[in-house]
C-alpha atoms as a PDB file:
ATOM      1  CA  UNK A   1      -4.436  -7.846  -5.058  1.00  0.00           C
ATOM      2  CA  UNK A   2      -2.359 -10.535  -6.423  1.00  0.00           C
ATOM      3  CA  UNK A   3       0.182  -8.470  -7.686  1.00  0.00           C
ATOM      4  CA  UNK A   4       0.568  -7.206  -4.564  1.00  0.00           C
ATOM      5  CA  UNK A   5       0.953 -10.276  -3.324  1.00  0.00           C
ATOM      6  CA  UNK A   6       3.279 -11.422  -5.066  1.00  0.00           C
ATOM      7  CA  UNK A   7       5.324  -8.243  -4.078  1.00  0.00           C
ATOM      8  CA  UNK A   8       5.291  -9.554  -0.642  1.00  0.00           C
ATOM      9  CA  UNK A   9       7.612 -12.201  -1.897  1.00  0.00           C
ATOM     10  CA  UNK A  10       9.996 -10.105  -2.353  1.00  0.00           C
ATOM     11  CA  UNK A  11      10.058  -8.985   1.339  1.00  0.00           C
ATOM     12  CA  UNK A  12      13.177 -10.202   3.637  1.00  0.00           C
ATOM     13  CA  UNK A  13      11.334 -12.340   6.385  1.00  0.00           C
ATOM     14  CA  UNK A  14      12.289 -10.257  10.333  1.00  0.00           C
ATOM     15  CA  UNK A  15      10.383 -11.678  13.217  1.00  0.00           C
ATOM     16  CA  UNK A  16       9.249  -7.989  14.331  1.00  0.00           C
ATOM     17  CA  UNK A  17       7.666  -6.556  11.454  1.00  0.00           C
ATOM     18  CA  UNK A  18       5.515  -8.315   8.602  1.00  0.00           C
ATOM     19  CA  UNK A  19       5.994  -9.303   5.084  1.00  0.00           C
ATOM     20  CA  UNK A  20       3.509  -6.571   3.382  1.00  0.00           C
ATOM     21  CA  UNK A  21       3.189  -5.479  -0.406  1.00  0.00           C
ATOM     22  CA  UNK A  22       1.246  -2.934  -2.308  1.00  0.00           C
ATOM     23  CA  UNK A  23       0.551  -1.603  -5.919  1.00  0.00           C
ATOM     24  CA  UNK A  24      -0.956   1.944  -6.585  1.00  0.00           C
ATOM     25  CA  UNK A  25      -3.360   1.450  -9.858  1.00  0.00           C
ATOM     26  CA  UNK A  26      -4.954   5.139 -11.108  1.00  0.00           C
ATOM     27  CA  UNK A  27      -8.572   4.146 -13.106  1.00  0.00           C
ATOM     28  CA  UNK A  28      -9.267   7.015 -15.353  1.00  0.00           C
ATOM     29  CA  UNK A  29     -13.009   6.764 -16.661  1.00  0.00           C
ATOM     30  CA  UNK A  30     -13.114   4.677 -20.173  1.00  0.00           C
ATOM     31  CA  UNK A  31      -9.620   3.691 -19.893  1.00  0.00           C
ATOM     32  CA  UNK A  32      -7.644   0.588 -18.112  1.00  0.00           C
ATOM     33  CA  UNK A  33      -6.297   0.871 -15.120  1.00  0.00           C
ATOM     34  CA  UNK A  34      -2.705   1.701 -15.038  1.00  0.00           C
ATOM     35  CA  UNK A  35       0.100   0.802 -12.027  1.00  0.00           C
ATOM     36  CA  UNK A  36       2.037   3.867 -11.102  1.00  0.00           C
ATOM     37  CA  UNK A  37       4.013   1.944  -8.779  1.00  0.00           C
ATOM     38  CA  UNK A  38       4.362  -0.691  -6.149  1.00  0.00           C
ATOM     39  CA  UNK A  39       6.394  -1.630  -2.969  1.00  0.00           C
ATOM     40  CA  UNK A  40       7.080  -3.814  -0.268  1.00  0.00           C
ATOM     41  CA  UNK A  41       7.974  -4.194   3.027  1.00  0.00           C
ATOM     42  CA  UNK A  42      11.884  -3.139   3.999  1.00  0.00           C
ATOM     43  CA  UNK A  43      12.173  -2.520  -0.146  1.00  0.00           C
ATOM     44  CA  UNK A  44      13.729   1.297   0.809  1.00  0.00           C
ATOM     45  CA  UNK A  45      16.528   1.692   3.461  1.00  0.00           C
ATOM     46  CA  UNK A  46      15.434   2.815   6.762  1.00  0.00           C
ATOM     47  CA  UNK A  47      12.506  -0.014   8.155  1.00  0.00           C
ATOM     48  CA  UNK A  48      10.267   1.107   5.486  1.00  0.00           C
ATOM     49  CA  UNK A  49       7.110  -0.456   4.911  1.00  0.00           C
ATOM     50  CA  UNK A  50       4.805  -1.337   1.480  1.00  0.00           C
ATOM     51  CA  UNK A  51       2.684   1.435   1.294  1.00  0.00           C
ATOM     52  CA  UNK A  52       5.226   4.484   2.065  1.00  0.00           C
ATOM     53  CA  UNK A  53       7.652   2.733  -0.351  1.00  0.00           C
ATOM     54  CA  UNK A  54       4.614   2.800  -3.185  1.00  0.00           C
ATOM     55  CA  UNK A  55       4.147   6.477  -2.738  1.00  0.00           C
ATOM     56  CA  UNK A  56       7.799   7.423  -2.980  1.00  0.00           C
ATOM     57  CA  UNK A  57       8.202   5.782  -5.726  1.00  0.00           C
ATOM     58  CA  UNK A  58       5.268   7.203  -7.161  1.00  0.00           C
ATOM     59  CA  UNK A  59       6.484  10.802  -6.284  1.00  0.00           C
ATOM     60  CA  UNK A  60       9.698   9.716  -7.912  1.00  0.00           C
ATOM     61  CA  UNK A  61       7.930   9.875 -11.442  1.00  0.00           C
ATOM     62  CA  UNK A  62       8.881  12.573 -13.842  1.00  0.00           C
ATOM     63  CA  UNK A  63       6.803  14.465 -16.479  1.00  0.00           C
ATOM     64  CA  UNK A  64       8.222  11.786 -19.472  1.00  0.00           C
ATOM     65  CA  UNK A  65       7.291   8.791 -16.944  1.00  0.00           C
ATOM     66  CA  UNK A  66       4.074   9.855 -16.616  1.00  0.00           C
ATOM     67  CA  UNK A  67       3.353  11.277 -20.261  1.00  0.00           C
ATOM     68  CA  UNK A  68       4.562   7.660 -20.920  1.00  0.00           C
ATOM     69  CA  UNK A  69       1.932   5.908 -18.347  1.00  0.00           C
ATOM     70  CA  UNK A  70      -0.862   7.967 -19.966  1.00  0.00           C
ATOM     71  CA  UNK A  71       0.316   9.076 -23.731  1.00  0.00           C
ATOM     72  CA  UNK A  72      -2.930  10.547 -24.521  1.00  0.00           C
ATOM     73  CA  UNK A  73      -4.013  12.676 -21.450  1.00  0.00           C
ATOM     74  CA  UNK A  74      -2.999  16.340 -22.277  1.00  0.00           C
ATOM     75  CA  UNK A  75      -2.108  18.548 -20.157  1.00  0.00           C
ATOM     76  CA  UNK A  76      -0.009  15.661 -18.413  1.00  0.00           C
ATOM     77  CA  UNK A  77      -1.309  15.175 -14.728  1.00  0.00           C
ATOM     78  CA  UNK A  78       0.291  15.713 -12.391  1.00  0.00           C
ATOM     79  CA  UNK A  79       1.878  13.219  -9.517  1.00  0.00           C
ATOM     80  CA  UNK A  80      -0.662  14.789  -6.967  1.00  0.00           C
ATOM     81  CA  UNK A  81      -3.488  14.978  -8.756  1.00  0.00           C
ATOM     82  CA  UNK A  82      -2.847  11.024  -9.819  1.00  0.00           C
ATOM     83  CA  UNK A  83      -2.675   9.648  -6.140  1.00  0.00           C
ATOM     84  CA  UNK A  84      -5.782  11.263  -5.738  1.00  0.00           C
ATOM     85  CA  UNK A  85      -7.313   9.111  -8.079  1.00  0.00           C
ATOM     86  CA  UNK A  86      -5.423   5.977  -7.227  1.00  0.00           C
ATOM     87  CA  UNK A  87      -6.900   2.671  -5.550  1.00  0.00           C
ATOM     88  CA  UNK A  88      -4.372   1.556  -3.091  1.00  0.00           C
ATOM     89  CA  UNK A  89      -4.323  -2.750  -3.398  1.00  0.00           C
ATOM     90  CA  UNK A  90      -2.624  -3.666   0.046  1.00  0.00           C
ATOM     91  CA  UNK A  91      -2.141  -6.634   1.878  1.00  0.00           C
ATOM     92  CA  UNK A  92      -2.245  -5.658   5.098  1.00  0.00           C
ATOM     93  CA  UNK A  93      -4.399  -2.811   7.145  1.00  0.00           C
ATOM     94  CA  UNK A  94      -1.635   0.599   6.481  1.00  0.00           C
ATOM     95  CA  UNK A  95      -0.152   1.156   9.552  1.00  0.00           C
ATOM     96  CA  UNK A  96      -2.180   3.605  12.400  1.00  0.00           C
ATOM     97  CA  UNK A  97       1.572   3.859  14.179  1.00  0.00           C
ATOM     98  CA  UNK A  98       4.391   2.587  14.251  1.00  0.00           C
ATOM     99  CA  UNK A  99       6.747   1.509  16.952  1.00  0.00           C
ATOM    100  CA  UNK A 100      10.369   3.039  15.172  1.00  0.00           C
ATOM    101  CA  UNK A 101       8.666   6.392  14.854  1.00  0.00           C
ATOM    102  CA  UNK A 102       8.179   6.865  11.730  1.00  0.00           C
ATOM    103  CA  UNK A 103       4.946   8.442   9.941  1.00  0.00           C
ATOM    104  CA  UNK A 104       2.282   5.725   9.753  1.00  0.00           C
ATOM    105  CA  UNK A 105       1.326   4.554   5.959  1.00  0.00           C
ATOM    106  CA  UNK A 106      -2.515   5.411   6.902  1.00  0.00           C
ATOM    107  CA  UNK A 107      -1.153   8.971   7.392  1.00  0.00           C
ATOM    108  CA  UNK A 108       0.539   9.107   4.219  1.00  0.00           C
ATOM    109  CA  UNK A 109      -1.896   7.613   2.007  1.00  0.00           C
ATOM    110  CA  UNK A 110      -4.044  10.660   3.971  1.00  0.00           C
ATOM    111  CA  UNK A 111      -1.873  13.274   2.959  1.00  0.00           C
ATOM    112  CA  UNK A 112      -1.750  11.977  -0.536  1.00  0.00           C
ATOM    113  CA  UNK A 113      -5.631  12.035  -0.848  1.00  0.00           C
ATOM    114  CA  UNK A 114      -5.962   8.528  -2.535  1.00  0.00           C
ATOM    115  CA  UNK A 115      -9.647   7.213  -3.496  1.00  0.00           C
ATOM    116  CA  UNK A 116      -9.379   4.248  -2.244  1.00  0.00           C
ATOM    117  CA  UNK A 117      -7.936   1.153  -0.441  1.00  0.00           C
ATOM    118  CA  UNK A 118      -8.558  -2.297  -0.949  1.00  0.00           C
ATOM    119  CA  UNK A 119      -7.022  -4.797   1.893  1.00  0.00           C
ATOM    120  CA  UNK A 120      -6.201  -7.604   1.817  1.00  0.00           C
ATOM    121  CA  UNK A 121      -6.733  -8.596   5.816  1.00  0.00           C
ATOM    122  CA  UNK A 122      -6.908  -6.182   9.182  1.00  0.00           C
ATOM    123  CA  UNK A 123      -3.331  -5.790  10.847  1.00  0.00           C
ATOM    124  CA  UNK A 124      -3.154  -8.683  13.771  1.00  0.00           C
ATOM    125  CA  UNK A 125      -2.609  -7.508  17.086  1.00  0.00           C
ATOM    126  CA  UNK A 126       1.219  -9.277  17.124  1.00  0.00           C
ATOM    127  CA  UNK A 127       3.281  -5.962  17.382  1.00  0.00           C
ATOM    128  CA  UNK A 128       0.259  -3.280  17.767  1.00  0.00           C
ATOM    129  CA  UNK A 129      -2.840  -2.196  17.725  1.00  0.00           C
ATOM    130  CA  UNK A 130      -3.510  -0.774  14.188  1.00  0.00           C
ATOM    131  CA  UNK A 131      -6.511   1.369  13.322  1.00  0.00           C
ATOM    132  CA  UNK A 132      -5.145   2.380  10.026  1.00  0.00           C
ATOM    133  CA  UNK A 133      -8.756   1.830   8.491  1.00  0.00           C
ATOM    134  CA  UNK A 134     -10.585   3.876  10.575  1.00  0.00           C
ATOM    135  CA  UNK A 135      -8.233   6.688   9.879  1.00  0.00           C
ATOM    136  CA  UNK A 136      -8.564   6.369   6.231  1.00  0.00           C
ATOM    137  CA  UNK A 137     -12.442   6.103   6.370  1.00  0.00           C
ATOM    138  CA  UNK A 138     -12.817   9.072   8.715  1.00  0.00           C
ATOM    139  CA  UNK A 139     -10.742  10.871   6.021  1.00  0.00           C
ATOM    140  CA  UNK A 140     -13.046  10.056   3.299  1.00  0.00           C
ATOM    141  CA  UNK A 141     -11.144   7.392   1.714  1.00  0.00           C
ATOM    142  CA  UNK A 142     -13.171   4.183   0.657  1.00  0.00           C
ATOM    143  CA  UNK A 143     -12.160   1.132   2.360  1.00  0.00           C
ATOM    144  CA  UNK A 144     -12.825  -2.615   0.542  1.00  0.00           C
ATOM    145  CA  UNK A 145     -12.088  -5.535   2.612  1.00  0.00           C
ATOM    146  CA  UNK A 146     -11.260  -8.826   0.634  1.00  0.00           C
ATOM    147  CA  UNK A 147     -12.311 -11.150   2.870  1.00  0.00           C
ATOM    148  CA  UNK A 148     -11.824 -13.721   0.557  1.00  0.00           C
ATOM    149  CA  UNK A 149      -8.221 -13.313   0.434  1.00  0.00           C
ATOM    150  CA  UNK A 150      -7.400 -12.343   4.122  1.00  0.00           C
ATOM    151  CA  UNK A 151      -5.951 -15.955   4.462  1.00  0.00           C
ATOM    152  CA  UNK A 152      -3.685 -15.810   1.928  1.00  0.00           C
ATOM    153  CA  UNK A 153      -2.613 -12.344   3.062  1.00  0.00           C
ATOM    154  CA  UNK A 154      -2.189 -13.175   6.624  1.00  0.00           C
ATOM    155  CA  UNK A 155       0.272 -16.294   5.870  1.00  0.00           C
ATOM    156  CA  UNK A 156       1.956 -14.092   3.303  1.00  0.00           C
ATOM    157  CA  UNK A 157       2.432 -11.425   6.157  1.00  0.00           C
ATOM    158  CA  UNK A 158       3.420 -13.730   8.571  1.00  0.00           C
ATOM    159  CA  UNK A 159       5.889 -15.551   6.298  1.00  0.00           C
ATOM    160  CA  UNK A 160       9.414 -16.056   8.112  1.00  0.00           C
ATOM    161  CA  UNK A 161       7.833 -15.751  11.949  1.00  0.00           C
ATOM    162  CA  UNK A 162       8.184 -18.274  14.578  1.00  0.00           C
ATOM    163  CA  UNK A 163       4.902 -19.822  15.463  1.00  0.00           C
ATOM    164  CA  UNK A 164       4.155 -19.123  18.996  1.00  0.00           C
ATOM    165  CA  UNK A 165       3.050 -22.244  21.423  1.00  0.00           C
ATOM    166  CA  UNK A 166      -0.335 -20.858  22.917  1.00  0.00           C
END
């Protein structure tokens, strides 16, 4: 989780959307985990957000970037069939909807069948109501809260917003 948090810092600060990053780690039994990628908020063109970005550039990956991530699995894996083994480290609840349109990240990291997700702190209700979560659990994927870290994450995801005066 700190690596993702520290991609957060690389997020550009907008008062309508929040500072979010993520890292995709596979664990393959008896070895150390391994990042296949990571991302962060606004990181792509087009409003993007942390997790999508971490799954593009995951699908990105060729055969030699991936025979170089794991030199001693043979056949090489495929990019599928490593998402579906990854633990997703994110900062902030993926996204249940999203106000521009786009796909939601909770329906992404759906389609891409990860194991699990391990968040930093629930979504705040600031822009919408997020049940990114639920959707994951309900598709099978684990959830792990860090409630130990959900400060941290919520100042990181906030950083750049005007406080508001209750």
């Amino acid at each position: 989780m700190l690596q993702a948090l520290k991609e957060t810092g690389k997020c550009e600060p907008v008062q309508t959307a929040f500072c979010v990053g993520c890292v995709l780690v596979v664990r393959l039994p008896d070895r150390a985990p391994v990042v296949l990628s990571t991302g962060y908020s606004r990181e792509l063109p087009g409003n993007t957000h942390a997790e999508a970005n971490a799954l593009a550039k995951a699908r990105l990956l060729s055969v030699p970037d991936i025979t170089a991530l794991f030199p001693s699995l043979s056949p090489t894996p495929t990019i599928d069939a490593l998402l579906a083994l990854a633990h997703v480290y994110t900062t902030l609840e993926p996204c249940s909807v999203r106000t521009s349109g786009l796909p939601p990240c909770a329906d992404a990291l759906i389609q891409a069948k990860v194991k699990r997700c391990i968040i930093g702190v629930g979504e705040p209700d600031d822009f919408v109501k997020c049940e990114g979560a639920r959707k994951l659990r309900e598709a099978g994927i684990e959830i792990v809260w860090l409630h130990d870290m959900q400060t941290e994450c919520l100042a990181a995801a906030r950083r750049g917003h005007i406080p508001t005066s209750g």
